[in-house]
N, C-alpha and C. Protein backbone atom coordinates (compact mmCIF):
# COMPACT_ATOMS: atom_id res chain seq x y z
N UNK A 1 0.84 -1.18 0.00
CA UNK A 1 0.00 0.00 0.00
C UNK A 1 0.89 1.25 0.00
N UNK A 2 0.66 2.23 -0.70
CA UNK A 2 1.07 3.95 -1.18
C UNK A 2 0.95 4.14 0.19
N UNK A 3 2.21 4.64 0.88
CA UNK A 3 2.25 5.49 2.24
C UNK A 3 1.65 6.52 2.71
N UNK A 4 2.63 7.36 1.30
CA UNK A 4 1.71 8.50 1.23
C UNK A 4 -0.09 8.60 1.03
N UNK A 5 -0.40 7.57 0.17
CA UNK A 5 -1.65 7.66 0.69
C UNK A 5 -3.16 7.51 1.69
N UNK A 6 -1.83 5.98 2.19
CA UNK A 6 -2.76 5.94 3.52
C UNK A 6 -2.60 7.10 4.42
N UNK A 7 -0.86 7.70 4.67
CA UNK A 7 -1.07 8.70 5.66
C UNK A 7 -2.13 9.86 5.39
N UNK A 8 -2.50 10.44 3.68
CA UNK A 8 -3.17 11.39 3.76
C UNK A 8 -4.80 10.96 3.92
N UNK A 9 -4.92 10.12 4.06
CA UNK A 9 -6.45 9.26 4.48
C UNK A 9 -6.55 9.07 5.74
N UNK A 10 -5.47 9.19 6.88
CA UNK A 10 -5.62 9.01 8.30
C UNK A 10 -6.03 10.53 8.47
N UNK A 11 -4.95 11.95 7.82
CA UNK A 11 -5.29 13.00 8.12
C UNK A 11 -6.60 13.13 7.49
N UNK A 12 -7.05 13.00 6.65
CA UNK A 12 -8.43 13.49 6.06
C UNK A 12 -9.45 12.63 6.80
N UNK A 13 -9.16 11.64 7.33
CA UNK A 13 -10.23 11.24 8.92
C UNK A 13 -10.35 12.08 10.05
N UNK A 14 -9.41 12.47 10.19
CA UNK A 14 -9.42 13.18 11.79
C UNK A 14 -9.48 15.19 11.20
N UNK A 15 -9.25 15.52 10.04
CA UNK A 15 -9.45 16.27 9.43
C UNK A 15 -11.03 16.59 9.59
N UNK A 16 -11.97 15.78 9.16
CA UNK A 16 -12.89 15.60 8.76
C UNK A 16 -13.57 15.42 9.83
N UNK A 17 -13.48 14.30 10.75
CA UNK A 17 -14.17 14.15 12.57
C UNK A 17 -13.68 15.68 12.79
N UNK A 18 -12.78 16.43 12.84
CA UNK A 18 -13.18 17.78 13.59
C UNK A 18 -14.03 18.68 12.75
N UNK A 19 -13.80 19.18 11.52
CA UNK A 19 -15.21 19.70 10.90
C UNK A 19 -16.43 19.22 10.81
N UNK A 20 -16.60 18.22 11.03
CA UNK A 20 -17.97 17.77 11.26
C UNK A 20 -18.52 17.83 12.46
N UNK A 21 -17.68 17.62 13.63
CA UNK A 21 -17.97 18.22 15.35
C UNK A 21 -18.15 19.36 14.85
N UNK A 22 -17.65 20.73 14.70
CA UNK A 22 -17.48 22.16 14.35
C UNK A 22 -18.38 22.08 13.46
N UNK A 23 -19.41 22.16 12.59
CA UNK A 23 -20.39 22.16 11.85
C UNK A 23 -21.74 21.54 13.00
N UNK A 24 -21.62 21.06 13.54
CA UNK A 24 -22.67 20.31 14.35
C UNK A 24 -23.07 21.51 15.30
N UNK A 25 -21.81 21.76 15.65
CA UNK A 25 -21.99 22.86 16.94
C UNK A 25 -22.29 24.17 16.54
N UNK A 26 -21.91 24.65 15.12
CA UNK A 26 -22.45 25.74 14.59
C UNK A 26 -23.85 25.60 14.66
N UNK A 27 -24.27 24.23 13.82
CA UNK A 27 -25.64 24.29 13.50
C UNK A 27 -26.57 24.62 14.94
N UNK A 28 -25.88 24.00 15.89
CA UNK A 28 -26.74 24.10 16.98
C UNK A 28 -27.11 25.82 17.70
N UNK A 29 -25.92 26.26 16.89
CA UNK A 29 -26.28 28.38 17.16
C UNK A 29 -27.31 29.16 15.85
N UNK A 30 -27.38 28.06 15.04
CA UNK A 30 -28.54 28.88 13.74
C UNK A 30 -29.66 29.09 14.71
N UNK A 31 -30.49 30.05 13.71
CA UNK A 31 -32.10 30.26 14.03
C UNK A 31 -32.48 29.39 13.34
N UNK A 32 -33.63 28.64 13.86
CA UNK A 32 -34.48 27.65 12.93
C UNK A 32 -33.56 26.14 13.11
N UNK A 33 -33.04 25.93 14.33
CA UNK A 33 -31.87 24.40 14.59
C UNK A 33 -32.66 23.35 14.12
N UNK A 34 -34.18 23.38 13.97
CA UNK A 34 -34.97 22.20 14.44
C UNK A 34 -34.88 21.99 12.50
N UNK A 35 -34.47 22.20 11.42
CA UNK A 35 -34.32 22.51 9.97
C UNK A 35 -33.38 21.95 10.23
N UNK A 36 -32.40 22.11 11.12
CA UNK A 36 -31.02 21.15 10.73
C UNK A 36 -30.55 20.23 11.60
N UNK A 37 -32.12 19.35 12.19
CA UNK A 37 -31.31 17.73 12.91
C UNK A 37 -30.83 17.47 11.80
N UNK A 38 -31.20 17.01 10.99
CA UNK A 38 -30.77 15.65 9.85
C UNK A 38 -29.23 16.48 9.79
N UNK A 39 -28.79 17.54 9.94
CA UNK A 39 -27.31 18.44 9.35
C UNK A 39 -26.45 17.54 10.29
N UNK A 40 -27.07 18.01 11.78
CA UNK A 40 -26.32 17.78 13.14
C UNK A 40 -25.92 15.87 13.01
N UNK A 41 -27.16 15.65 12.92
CA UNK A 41 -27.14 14.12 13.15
C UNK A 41 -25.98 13.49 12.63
N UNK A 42 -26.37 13.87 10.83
CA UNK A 42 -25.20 13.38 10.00
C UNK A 42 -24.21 13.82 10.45
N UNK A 43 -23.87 14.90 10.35
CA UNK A 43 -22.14 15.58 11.09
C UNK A 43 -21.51 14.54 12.30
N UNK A 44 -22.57 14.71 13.06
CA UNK A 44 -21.87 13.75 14.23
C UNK A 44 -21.54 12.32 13.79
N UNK A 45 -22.52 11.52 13.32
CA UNK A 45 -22.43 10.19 12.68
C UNK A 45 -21.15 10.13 12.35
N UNK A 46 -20.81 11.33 11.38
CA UNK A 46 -20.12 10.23 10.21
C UNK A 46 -18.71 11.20 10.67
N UNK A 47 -18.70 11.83 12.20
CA UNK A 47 -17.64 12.35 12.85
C UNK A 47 -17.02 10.92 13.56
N UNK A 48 -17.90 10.62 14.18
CA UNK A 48 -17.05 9.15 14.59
C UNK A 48 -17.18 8.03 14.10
N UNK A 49 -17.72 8.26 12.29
CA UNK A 49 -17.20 7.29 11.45
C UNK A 49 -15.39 7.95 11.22
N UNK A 50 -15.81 8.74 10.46
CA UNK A 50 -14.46 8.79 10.46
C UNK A 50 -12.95 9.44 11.16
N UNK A 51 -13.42 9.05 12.69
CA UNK A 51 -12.25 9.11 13.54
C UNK A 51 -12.00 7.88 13.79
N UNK A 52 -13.25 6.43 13.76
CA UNK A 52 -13.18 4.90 14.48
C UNK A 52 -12.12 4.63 12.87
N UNK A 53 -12.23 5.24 11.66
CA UNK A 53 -11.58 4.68 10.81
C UNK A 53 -10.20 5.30 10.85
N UNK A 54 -9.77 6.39 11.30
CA UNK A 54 -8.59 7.02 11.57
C UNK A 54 -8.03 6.20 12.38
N UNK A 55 -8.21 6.26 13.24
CA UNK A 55 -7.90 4.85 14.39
C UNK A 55 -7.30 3.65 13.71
N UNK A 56 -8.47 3.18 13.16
CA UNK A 56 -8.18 1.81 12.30
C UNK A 56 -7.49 1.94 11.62
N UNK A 57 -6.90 2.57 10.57
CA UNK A 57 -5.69 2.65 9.64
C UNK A 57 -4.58 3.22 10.51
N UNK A 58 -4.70 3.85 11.27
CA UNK A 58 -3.13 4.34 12.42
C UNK A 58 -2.45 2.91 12.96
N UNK A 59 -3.14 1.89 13.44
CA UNK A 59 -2.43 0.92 13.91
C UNK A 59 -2.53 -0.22 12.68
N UNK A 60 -0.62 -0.62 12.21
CA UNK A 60 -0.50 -1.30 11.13
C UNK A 60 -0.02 -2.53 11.97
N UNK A 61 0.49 -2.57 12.88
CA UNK A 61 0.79 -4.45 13.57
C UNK A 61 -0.63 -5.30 12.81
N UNK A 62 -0.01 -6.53 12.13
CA UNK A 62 -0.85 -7.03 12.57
C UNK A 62 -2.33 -6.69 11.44
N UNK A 63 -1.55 -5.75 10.16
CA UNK A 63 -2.66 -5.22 9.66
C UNK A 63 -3.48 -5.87 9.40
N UNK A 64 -5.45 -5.78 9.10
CA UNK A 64 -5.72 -6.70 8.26
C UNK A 64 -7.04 -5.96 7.56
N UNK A 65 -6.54 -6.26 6.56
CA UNK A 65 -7.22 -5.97 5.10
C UNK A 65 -8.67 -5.64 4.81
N UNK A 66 -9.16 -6.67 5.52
CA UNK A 66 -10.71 -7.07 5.38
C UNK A 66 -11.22 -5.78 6.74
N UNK A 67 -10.84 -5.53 7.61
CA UNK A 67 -11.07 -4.85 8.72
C UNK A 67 -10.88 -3.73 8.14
N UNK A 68 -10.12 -2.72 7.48
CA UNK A 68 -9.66 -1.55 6.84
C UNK A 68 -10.93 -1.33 5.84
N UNK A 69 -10.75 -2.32 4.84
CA UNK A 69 -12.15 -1.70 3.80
C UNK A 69 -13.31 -1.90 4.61
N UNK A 70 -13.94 -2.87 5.17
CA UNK A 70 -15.22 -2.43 6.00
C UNK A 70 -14.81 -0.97 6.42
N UNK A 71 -13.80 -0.41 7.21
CA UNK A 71 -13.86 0.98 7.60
C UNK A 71 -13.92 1.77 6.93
N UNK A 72 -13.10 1.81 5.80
CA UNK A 72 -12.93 2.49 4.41
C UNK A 72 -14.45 2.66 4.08
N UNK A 73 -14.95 1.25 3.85
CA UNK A 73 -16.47 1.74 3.05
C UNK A 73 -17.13 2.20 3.83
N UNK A 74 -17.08 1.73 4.94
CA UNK A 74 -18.39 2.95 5.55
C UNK A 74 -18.09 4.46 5.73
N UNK A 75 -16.62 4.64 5.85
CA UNK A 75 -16.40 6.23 6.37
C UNK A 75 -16.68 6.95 5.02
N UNK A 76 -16.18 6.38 3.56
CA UNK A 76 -16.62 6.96 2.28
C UNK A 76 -18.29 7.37 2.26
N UNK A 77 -19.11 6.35 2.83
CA UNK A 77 -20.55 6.32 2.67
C UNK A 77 -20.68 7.46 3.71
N UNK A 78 -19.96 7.51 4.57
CA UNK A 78 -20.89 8.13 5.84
C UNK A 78 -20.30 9.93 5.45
N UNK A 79 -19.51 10.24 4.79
CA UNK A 79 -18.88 11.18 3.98
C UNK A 79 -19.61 11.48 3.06
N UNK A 80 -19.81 10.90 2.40
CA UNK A 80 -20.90 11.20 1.09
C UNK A 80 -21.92 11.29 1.39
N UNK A 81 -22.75 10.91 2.15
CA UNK A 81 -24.06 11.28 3.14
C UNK A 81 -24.09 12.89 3.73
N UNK A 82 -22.86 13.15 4.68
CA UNK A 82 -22.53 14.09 4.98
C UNK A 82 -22.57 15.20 4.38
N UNK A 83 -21.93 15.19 3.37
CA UNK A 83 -21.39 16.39 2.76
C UNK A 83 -22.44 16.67 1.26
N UNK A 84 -23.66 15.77 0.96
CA UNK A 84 -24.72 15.95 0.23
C UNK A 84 -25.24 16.77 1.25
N UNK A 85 -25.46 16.94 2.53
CA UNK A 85 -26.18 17.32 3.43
C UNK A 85 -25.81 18.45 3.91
N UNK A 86 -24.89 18.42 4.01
CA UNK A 86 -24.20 20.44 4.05
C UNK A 86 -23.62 20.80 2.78
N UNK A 87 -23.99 20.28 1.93
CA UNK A 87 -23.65 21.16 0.20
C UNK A 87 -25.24 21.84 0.31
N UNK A 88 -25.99 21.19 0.54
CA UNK A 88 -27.66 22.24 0.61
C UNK A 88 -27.72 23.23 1.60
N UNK A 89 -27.01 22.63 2.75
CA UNK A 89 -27.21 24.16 3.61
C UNK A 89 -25.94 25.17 3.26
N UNK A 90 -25.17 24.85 3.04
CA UNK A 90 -23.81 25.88 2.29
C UNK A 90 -24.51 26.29 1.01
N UNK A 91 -25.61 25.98 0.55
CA UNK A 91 -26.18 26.64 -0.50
C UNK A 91 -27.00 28.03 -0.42
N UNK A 92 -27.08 28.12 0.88
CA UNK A 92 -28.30 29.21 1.93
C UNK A 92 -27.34 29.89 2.68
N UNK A 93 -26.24 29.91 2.61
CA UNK A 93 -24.58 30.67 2.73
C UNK A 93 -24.23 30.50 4.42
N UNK A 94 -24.33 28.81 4.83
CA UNK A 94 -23.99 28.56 5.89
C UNK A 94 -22.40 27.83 5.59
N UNK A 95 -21.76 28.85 5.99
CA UNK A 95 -20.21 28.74 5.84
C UNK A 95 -19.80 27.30 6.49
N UNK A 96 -20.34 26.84 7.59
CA UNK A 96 -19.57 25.60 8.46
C UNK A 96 -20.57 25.03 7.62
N UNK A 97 -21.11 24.98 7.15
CA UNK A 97 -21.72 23.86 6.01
C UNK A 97 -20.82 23.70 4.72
N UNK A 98 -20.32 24.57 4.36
CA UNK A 98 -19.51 24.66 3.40
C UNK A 98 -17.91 24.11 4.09
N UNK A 99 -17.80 24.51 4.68
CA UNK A 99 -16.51 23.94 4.90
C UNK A 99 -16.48 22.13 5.11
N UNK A 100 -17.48 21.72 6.21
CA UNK A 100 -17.66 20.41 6.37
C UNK A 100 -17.62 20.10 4.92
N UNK A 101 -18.32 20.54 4.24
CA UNK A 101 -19.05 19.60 2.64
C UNK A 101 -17.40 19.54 2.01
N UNK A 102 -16.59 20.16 2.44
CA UNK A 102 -15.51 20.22 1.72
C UNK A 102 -14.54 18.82 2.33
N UNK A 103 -14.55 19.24 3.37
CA UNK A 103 -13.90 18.38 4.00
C UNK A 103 -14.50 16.44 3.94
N UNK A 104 -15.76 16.51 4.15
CA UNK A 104 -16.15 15.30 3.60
C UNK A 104 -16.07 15.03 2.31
N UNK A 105 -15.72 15.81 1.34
CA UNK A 105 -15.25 15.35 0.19
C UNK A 105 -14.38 14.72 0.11
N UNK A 106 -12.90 15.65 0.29
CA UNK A 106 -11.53 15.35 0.68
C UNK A 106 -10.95 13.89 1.44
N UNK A 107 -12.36 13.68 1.99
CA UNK A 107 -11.75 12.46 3.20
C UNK A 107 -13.08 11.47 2.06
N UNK A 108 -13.85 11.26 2.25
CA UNK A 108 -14.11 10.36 0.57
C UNK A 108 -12.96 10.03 -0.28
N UNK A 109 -12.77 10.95 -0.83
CA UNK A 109 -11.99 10.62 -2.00
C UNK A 109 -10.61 10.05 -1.20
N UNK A 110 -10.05 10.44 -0.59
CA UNK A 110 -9.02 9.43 -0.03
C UNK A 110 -9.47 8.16 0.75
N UNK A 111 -9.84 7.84 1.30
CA UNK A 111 -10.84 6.83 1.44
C UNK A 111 -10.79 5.84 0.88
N UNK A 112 -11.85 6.01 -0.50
CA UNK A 112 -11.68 5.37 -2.09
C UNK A 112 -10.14 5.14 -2.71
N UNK A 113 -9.38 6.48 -2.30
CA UNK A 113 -8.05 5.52 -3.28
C UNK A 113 -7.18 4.90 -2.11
N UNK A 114 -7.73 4.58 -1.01
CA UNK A 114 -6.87 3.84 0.09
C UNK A 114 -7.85 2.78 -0.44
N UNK A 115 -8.80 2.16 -0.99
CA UNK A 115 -9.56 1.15 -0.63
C UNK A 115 -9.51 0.64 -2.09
N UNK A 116 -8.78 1.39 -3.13
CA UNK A 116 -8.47 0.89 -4.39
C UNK A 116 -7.18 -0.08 -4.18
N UNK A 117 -6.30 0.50 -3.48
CA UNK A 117 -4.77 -0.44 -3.13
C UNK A 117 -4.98 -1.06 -2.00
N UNK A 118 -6.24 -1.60 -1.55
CA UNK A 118 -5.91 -2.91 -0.57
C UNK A 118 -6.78 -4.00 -1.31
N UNK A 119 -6.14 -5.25 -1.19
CA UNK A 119 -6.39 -6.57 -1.62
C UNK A 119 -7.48 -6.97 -1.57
């Protein structure tokens, strides 16, 4: 496996678990919060999706393969969920929506090419 790319897939996990905490907690200062459970919910979700998968790719003893892509695929899914979900409210010019949506991109797409080079 590309070093460089698993390491930039551990940062774009824990990258990503903190903008999505920080988007959650914004949402919770809008007017009208009760418009953005589904924002909060997702944010948080797929915040400790992808910190349990940061985790999981940080420790290589012992690696195993099959354990990584289960993490891989769900943190991609739970990313792409995410960041469909604050690309609509960053559309209504909620900045921590925009930034999360960015950041769940970023950590998707690395994700996917960490889960292209394992077996």
């Amino acid at each position: 496996m590309d070093a460089a790319a698993l390491v930039e897939c551990i940062e774009a996990c824990f990258d990503c678990a903190q903008a999505c905490t920080a988007c959650a907690d914004a949402c919770l200062s809008e007017q009208g919060v009760q418009t953005l459970v589904r924002c909060i919910r997702l944010d948080l979700d797929c915040a400790d999706v992808c910190d349990a998968t940061g985790r999981i790719l940080s420790r290589q003893t012992a690696f195993d393969p099959r354990m990584a892509r289960t993490a891989l695929e769900a943190c991609a899914r739970a990313c792409r969920l995410c960041g469909d979900e604050c690309d609509q409210h960053a559309q209504h010019g909620m900045e921590h929506c925009r930034i999360c949506a960015e950041a769940c991109r970023r950590c998707e797409n690395a994700c996917k090419n960490v889960l292209s080079a394992i077996a």
